[in-house]
PDB file of N, CA and C in Angstrom:
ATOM      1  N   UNK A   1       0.827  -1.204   0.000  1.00  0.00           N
ATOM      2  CA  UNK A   1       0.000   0.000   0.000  1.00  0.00           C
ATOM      3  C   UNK A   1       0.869   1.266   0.000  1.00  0.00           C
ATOM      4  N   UNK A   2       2.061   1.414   0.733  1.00  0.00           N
ATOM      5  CA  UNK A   2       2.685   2.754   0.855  1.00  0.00           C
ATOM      6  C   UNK A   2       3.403   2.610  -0.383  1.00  0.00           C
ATOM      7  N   UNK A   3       3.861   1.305  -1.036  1.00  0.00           N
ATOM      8  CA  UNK A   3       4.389   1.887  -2.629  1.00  0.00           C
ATOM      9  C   UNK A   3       3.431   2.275  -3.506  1.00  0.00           C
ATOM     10  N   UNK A   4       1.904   1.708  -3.384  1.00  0.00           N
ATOM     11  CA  UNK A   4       1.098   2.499  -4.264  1.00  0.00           C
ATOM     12  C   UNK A   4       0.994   3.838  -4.042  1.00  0.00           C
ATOM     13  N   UNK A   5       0.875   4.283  -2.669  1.00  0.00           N
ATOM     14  CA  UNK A   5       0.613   5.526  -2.528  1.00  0.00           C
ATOM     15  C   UNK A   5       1.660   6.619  -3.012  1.00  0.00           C
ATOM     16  N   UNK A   6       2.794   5.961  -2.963  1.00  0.00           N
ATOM     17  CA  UNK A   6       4.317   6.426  -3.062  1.00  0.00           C
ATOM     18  C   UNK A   6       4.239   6.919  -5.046  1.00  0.00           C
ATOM     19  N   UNK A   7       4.097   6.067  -5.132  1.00  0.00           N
ATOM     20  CA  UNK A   7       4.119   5.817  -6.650  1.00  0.00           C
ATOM     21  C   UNK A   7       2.862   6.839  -7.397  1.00  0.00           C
ATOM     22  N   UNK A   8       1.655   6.681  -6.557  1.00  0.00           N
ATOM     23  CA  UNK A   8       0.452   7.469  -6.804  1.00  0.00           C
ATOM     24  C   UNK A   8       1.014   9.109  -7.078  1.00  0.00           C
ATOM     25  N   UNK A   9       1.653   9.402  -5.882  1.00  0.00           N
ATOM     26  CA  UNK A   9       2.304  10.863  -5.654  1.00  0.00           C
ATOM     27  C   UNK A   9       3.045  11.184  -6.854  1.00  0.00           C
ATOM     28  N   UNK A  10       4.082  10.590  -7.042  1.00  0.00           N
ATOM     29  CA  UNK A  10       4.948  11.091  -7.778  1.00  0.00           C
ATOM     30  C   UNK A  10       4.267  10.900  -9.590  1.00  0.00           C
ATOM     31  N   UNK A  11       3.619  10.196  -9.884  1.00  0.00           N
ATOM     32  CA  UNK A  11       2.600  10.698 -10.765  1.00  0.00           C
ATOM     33  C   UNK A  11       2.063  11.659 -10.786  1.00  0.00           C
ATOM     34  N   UNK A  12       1.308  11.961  -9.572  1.00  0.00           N
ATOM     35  CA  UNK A  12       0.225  13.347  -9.340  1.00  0.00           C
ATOM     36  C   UNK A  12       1.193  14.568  -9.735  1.00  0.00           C
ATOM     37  N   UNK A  13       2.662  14.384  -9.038  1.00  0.00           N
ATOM     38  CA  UNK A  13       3.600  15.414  -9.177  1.00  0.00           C
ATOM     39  C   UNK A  13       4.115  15.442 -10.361  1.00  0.00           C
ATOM     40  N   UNK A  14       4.015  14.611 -11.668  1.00  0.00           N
ATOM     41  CA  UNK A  14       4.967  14.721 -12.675  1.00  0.00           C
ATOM     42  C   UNK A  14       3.658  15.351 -13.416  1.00  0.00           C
ATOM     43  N   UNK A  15       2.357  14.666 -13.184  1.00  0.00           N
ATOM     44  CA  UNK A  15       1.305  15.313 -14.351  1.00  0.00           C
ATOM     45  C   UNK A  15       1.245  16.890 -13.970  1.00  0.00           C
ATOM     46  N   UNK A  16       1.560  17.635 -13.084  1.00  0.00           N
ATOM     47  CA  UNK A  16       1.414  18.770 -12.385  1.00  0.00           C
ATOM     48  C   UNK A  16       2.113  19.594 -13.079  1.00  0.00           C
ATOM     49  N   UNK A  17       3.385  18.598 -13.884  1.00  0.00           N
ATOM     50  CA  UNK A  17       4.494  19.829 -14.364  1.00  0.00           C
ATOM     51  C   UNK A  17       4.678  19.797 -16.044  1.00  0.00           C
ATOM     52  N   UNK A  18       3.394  19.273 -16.334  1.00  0.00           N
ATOM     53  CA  UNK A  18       3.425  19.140 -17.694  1.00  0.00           C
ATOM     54  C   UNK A  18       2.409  20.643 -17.909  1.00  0.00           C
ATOM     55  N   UNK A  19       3.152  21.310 -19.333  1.00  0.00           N
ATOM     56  CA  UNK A  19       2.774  22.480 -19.482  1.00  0.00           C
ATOM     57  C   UNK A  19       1.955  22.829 -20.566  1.00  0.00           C
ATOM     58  N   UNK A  20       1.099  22.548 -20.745  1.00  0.00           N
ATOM     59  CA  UNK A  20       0.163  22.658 -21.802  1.00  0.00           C
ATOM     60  C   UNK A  20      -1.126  23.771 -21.901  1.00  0.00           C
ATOM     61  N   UNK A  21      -0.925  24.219 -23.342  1.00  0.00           N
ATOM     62  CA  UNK A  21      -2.086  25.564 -22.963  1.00  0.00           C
ATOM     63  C   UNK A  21      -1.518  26.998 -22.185  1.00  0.00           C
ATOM     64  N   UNK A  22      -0.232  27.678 -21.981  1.00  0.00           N
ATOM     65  CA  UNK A  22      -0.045  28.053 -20.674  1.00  0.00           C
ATOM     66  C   UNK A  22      -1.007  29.846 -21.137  1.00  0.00           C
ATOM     67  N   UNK A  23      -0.952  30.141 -20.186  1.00  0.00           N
ATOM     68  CA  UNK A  23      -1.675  31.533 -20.421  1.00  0.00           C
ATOM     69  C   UNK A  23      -0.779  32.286 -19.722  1.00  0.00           C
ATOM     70  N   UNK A  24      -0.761  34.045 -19.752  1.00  0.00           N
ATOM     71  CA  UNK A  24       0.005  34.533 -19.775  1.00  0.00           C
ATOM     72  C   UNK A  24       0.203  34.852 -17.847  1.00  0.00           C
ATOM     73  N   UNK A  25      -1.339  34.588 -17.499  1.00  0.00           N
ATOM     74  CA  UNK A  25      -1.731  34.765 -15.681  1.00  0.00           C
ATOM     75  C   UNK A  25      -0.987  33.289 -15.203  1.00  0.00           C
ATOM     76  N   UNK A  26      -0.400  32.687 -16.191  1.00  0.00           N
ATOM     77  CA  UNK A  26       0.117  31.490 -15.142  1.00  0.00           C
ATOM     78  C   UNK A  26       1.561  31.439 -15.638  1.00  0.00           C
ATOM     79  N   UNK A  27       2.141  32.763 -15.771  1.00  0.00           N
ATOM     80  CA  UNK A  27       3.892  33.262 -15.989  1.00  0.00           C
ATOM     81  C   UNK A  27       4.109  33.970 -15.373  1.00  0.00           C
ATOM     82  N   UNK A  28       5.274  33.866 -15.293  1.00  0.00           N
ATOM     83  CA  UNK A  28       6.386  34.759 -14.295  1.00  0.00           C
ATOM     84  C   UNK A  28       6.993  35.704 -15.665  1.00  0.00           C
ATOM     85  N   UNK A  29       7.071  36.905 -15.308  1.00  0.00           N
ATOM     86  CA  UNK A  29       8.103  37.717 -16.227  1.00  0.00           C
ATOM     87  C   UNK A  29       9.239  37.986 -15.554  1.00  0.00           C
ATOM     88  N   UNK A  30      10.858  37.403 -16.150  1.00  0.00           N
ATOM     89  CA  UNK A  30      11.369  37.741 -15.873  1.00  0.00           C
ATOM     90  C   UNK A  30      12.320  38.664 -16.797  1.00  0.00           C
ATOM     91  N   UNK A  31      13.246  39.674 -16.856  1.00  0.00           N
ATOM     92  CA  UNK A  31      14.230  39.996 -17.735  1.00  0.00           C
ATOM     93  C   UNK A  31      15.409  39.568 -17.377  1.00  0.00           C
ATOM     94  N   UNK A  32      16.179  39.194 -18.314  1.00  0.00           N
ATOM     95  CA  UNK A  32      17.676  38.359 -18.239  1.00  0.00           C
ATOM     96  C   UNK A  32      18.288  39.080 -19.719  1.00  0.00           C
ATOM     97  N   UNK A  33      19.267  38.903 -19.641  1.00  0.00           N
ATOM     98  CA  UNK A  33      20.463  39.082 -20.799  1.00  0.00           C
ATOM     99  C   UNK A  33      21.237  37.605 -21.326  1.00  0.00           C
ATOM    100  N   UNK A  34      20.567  37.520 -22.204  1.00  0.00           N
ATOM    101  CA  UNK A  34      21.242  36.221 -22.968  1.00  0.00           C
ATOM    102  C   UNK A  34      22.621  36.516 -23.674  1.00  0.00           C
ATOM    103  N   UNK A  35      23.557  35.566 -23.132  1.00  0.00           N
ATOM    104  CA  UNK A  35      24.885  35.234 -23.810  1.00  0.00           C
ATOM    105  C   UNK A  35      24.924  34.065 -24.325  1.00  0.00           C
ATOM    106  N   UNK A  36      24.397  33.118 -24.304  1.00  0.00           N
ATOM    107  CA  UNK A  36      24.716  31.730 -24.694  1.00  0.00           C
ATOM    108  C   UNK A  36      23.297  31.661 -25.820  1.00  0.00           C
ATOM    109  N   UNK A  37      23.238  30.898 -26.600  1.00  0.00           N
ATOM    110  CA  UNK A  37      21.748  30.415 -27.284  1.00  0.00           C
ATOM    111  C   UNK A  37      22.674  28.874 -28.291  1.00  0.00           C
ATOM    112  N   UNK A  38      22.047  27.892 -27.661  1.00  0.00           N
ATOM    113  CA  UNK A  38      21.900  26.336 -28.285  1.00  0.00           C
ATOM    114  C   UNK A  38      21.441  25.717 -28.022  1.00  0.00           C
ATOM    115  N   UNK A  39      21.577  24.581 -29.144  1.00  0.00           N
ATOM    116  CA  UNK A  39      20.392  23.732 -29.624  1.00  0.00           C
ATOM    117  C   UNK A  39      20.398  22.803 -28.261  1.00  0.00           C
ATOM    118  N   UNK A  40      18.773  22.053 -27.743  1.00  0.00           N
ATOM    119  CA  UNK A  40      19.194  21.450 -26.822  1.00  0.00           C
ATOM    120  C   UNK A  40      18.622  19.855 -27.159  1.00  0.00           C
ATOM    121  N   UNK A  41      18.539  19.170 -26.257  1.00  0.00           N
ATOM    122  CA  UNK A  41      17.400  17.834 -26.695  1.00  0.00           C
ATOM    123  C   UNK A  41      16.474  17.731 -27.192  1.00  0.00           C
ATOM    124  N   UNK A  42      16.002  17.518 -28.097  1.00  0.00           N
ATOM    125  CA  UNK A  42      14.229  17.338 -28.579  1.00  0.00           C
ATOM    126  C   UNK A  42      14.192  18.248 -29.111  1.00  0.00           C
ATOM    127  N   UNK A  43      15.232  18.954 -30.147  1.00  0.00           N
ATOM    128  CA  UNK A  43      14.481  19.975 -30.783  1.00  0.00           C
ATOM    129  C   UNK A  43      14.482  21.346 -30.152  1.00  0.00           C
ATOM    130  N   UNK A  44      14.953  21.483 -28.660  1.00  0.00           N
ATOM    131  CA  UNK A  44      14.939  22.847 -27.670  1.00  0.00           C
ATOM    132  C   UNK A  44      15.726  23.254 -28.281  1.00  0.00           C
ATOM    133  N   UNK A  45      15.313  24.890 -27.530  1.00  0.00           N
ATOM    134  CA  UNK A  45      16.675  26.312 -27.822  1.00  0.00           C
ATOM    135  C   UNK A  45      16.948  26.496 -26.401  1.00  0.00           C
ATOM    136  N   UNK A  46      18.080  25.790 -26.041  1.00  0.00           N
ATOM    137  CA  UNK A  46      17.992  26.554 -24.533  1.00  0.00           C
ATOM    138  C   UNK A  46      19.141  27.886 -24.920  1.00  0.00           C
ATOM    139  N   UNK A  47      18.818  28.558 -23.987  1.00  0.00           N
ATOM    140  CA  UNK A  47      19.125  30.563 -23.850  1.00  0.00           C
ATOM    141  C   UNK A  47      19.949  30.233 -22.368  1.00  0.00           C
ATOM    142  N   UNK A  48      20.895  30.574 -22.307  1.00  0.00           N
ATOM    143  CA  UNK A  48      21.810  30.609 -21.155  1.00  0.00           C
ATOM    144  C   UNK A  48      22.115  32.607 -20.925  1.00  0.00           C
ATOM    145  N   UNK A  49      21.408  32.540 -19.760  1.00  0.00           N
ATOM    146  CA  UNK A  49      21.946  34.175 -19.412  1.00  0.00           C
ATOM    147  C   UNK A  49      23.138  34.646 -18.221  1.00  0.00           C
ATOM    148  N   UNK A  50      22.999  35.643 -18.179  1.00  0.00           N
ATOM    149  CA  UNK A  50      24.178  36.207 -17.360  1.00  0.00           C
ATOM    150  C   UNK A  50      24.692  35.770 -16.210  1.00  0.00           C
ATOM    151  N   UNK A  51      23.819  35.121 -15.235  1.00  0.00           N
ATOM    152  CA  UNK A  51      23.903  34.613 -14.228  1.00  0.00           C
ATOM    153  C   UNK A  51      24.730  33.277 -13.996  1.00  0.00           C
ATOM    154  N   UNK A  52      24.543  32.489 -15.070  1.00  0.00           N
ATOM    155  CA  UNK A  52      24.601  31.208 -15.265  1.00  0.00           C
ATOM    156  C   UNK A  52      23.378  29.835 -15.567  1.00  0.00           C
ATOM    157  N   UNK A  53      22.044  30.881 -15.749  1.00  0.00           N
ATOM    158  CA  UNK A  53      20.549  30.011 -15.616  1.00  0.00           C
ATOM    159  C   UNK A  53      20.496  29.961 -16.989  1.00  0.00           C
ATOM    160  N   UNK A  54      19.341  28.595 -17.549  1.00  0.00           N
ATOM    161  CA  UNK A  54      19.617  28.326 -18.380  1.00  0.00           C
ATOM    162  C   UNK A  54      17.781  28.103 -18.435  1.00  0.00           C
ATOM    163  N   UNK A  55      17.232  28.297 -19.635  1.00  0.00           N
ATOM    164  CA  UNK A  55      16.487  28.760 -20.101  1.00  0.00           C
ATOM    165  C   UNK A  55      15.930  27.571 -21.316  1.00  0.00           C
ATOM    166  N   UNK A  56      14.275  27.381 -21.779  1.00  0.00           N
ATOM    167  CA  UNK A  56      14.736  26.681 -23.446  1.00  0.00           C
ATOM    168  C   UNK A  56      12.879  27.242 -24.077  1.00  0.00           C
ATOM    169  N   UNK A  57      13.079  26.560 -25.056  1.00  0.00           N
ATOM    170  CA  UNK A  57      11.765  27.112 -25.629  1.00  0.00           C
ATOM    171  C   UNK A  57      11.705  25.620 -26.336  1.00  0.00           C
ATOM    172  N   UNK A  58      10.674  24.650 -25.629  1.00  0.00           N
ATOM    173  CA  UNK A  58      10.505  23.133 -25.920  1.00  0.00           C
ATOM    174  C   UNK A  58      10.033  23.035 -27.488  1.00  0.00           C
ATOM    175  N   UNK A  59      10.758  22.487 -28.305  1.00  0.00           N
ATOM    176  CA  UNK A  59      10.948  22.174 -29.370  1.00  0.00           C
ATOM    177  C   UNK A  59      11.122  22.885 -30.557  1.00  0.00           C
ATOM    178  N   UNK A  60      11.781  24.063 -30.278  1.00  0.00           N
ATOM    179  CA  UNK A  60      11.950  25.003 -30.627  1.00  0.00           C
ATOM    180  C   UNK A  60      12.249  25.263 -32.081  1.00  0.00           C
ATOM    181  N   UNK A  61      12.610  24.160 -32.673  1.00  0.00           N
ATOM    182  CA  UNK A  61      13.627  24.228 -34.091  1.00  0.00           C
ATOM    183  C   UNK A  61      12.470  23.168 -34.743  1.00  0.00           C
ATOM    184  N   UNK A  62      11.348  22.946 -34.082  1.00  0.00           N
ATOM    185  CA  UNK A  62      10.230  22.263 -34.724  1.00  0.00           C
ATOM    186  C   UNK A  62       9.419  23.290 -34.905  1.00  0.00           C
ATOM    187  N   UNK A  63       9.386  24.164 -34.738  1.00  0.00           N
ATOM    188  CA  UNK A  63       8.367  25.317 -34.574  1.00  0.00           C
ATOM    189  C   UNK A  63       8.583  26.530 -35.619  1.00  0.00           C
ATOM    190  N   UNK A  64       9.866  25.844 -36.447  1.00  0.00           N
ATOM    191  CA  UNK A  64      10.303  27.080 -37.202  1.00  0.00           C
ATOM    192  C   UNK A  64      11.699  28.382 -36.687  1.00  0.00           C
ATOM    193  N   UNK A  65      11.584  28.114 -35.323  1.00  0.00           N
ATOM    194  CA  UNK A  65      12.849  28.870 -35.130  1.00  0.00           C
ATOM    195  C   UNK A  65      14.357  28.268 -35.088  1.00  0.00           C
ATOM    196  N   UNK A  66      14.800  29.191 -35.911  1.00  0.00           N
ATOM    197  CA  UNK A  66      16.538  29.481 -36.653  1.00  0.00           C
ATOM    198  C   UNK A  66      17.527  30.033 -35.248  1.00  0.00           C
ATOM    199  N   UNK A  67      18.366  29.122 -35.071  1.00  0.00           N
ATOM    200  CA  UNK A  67      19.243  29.649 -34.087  1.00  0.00           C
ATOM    201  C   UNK A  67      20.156  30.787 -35.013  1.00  0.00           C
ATOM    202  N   UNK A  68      20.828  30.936 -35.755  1.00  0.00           N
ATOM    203  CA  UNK A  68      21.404  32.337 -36.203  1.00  0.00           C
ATOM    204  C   UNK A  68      20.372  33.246 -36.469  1.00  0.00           C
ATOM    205  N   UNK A  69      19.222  33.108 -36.607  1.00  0.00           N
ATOM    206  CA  UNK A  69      18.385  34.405 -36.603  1.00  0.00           C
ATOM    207  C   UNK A  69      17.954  34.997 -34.935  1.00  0.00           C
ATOM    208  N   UNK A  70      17.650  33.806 -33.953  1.00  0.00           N
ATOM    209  CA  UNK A  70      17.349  34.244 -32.875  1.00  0.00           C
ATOM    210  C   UNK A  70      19.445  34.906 -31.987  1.00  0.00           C
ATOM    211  N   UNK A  71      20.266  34.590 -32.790  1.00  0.00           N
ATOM    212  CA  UNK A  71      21.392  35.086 -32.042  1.00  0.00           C
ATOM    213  C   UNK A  71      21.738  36.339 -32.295  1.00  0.00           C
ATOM    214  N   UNK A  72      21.184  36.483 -33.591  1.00  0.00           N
ATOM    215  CA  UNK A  72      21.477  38.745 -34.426  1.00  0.00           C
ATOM    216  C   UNK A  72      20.141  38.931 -33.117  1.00  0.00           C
ATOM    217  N   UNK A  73      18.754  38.395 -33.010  1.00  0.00           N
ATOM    218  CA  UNK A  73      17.656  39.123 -32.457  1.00  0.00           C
ATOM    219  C   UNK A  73      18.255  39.578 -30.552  1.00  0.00           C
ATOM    220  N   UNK A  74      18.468  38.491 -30.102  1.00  0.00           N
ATOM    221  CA  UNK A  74      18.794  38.471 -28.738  1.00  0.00           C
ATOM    222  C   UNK A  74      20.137  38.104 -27.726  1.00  0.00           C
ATOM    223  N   UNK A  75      20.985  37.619 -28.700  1.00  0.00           N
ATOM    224  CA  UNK A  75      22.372  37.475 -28.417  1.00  0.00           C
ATOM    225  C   UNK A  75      22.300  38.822 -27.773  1.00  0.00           C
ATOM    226  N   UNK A  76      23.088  39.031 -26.037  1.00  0.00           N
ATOM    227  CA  UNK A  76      23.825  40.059 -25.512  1.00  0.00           C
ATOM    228  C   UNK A  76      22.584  41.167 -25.664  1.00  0.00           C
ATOM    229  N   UNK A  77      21.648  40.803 -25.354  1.00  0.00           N
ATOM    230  CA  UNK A  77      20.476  41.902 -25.295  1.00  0.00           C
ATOM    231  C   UNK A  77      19.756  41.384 -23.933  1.00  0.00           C
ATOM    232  N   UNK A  78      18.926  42.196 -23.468  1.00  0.00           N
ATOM    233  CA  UNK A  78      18.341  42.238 -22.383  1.00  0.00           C
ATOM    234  C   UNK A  78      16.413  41.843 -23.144  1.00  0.00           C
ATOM    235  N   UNK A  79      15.905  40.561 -22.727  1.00  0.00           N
ATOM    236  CA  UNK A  79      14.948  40.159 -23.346  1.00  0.00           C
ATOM    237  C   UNK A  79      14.218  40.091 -22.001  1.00  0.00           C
ATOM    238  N   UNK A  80      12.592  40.101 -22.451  1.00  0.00           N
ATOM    239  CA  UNK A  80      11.749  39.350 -21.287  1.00  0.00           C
ATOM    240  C   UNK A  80      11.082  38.193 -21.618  1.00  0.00           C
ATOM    241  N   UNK A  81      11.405  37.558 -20.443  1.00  0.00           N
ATOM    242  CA  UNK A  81      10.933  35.804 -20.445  1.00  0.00           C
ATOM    243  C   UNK A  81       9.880  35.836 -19.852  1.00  0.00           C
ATOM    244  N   UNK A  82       8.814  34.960 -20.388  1.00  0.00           N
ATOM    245  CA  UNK A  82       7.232  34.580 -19.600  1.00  0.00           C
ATOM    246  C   UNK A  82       8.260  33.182 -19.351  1.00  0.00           C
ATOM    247  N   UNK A  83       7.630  32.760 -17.935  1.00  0.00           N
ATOM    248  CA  UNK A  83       8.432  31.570 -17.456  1.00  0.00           C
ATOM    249  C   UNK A  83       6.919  31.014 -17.128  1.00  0.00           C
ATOM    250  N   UNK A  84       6.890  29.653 -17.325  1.00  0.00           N
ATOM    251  CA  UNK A  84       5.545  29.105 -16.647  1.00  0.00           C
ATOM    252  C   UNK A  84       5.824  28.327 -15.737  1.00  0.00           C
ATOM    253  N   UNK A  85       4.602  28.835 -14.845  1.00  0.00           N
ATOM    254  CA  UNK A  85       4.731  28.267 -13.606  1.00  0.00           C
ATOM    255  C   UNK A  85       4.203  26.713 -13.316  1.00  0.00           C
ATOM    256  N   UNK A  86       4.903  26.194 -12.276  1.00  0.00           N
ATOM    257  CA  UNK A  86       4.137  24.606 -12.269  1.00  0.00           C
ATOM    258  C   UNK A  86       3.983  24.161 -11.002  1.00  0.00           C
ATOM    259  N   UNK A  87       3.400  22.969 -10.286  1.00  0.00           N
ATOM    260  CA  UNK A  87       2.867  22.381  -9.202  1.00  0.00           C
ATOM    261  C   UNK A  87       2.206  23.150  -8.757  1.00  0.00           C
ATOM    262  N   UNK A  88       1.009  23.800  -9.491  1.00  0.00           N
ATOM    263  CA  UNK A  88      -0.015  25.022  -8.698  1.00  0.00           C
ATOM    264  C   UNK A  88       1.041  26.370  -8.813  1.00  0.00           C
ATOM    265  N   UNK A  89       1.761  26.568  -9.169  1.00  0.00           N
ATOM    266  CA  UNK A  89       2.013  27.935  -8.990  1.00  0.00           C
ATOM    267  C   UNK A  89       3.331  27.944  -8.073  1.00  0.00           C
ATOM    268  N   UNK A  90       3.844  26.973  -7.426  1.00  0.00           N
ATOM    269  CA  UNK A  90       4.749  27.163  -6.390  1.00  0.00           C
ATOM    270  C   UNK A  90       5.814  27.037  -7.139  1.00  0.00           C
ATOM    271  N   UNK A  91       6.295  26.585  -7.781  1.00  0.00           N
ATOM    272  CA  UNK A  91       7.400  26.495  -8.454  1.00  0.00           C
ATOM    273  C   UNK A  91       7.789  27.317  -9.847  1.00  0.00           C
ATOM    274  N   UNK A  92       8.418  28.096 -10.553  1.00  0.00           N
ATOM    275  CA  UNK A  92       8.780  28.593 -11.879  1.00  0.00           C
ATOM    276  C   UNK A  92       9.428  27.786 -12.338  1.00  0.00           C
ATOM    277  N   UNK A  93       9.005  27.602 -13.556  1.00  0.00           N
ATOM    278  CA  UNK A  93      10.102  26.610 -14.741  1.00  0.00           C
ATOM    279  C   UNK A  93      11.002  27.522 -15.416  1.00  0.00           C
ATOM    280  N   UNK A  94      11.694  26.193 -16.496  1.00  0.00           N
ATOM    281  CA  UNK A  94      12.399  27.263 -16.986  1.00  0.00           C
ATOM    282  C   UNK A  94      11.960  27.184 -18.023  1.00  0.00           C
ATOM    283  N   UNK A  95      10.720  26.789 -18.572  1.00  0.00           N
ATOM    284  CA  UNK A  95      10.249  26.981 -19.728  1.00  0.00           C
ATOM    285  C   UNK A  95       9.725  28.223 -20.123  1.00  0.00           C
ATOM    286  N   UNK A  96      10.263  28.459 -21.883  1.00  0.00           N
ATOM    287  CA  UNK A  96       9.491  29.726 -21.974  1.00  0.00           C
ATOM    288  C   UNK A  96       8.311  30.048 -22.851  1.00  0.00           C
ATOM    289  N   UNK A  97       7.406  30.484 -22.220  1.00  0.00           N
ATOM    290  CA  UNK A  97       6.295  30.700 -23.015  1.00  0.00           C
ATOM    291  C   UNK A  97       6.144  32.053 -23.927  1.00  0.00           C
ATOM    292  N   UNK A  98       6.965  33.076 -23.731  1.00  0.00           N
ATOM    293  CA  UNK A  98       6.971  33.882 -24.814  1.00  0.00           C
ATOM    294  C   UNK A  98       8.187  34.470 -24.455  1.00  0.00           C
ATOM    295  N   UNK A  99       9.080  35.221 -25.164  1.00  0.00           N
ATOM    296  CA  UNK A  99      10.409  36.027 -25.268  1.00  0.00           C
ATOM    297  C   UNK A  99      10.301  36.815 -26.282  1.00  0.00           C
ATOM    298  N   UNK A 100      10.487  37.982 -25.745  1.00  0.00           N
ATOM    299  CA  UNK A 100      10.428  39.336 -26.417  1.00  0.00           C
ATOM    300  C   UNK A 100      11.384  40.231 -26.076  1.00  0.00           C
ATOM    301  N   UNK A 101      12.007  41.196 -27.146  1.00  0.00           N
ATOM    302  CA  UNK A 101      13.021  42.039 -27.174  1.00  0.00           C
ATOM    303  C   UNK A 101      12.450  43.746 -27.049  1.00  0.00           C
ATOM    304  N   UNK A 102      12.525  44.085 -26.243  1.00  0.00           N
ATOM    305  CA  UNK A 102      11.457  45.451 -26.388  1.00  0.00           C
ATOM    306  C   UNK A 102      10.295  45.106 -26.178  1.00  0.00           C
ATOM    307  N   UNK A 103       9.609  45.841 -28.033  1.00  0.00           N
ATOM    308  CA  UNK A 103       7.790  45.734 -27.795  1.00  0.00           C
ATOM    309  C   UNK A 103       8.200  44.501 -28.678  1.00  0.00           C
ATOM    310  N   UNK A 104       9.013  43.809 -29.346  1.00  0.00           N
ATOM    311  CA  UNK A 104       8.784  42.751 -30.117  1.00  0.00           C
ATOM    312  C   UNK A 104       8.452  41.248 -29.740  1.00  0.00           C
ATOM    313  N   UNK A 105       7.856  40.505 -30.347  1.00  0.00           N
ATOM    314  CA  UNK A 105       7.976  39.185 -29.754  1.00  0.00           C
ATOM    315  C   UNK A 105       8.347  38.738 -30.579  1.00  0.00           C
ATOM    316  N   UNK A 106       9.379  37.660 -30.290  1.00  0.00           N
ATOM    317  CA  UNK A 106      10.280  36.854 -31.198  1.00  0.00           C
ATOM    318  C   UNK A 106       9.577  35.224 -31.081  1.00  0.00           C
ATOM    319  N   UNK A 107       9.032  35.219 -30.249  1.00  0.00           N
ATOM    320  CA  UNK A 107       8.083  33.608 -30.085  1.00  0.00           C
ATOM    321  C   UNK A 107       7.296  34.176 -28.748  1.00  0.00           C
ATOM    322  N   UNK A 108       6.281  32.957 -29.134  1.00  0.00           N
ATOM    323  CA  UNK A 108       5.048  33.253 -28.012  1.00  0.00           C
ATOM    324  C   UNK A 108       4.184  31.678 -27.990  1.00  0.00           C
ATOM    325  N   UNK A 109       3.932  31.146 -27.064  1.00  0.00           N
ATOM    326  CA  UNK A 109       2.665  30.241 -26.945  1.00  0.00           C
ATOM    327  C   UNK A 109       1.716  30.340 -26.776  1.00  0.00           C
ATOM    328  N   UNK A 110       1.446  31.841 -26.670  1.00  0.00           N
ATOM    329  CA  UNK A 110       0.148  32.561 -26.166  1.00  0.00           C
ATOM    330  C   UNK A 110      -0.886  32.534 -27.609  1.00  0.00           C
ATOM    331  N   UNK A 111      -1.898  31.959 -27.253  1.00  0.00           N
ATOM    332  CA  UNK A 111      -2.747  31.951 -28.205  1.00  0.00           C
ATOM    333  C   UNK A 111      -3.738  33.337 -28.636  1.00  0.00           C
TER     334      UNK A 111
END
């Protein structure tokens, strides 16, 4: 019984952090300065900024975006990240749901 329950949990907790649909009331905005931008697993762009945090936009190079076009747009620029949030809200990912340079948006999941 306590491995079902055990096992039950950590299901409940993995379906919690799957991000689908996100809207813009369930992001964090943050601004960062990207120095790094590459390709990651599955198709990601992860964005590495100043700090050392590392950033991606899930399947990114399936979606149509060009890593030398997003490195002239945001390479060494100061961008804002919608980060979506997960397990109810308590936690920020590092997924990004939209990144924009200024007033521009360079990608968005926002419908």
């Amino acid at each position: 019984m306590k491995k079902f329950i055990l096992l039950l949990g950590i299901a409940l907790i993995g379906v919690s952090c799957i991000i689908k649909d996100p809207k813009p009331e369930d992001c964090v905005i943050q601004t960062e300065t990207i120095i790094n931008i590459k390709e990651g697993t599955s198709f990601d762009i992860v964005f590495s900024d100043s700090h050392g945090d590392h950033y991606y936009i899930n399947r990114g190079l399936e979606r149509g975006l060009n890593l030398d076009s997003l490195n002239a747009k945001v390479l060494n620029k100061s961008v804002n990240l919608h980060l979506a949030k997960v397990l109810g809200g308590l936690v920020i990912s590092e997924h990004i749901t939209q990144l924009s340079v200024d007033d521009a948006i360079i990608f968005t999941e926002f419908n």
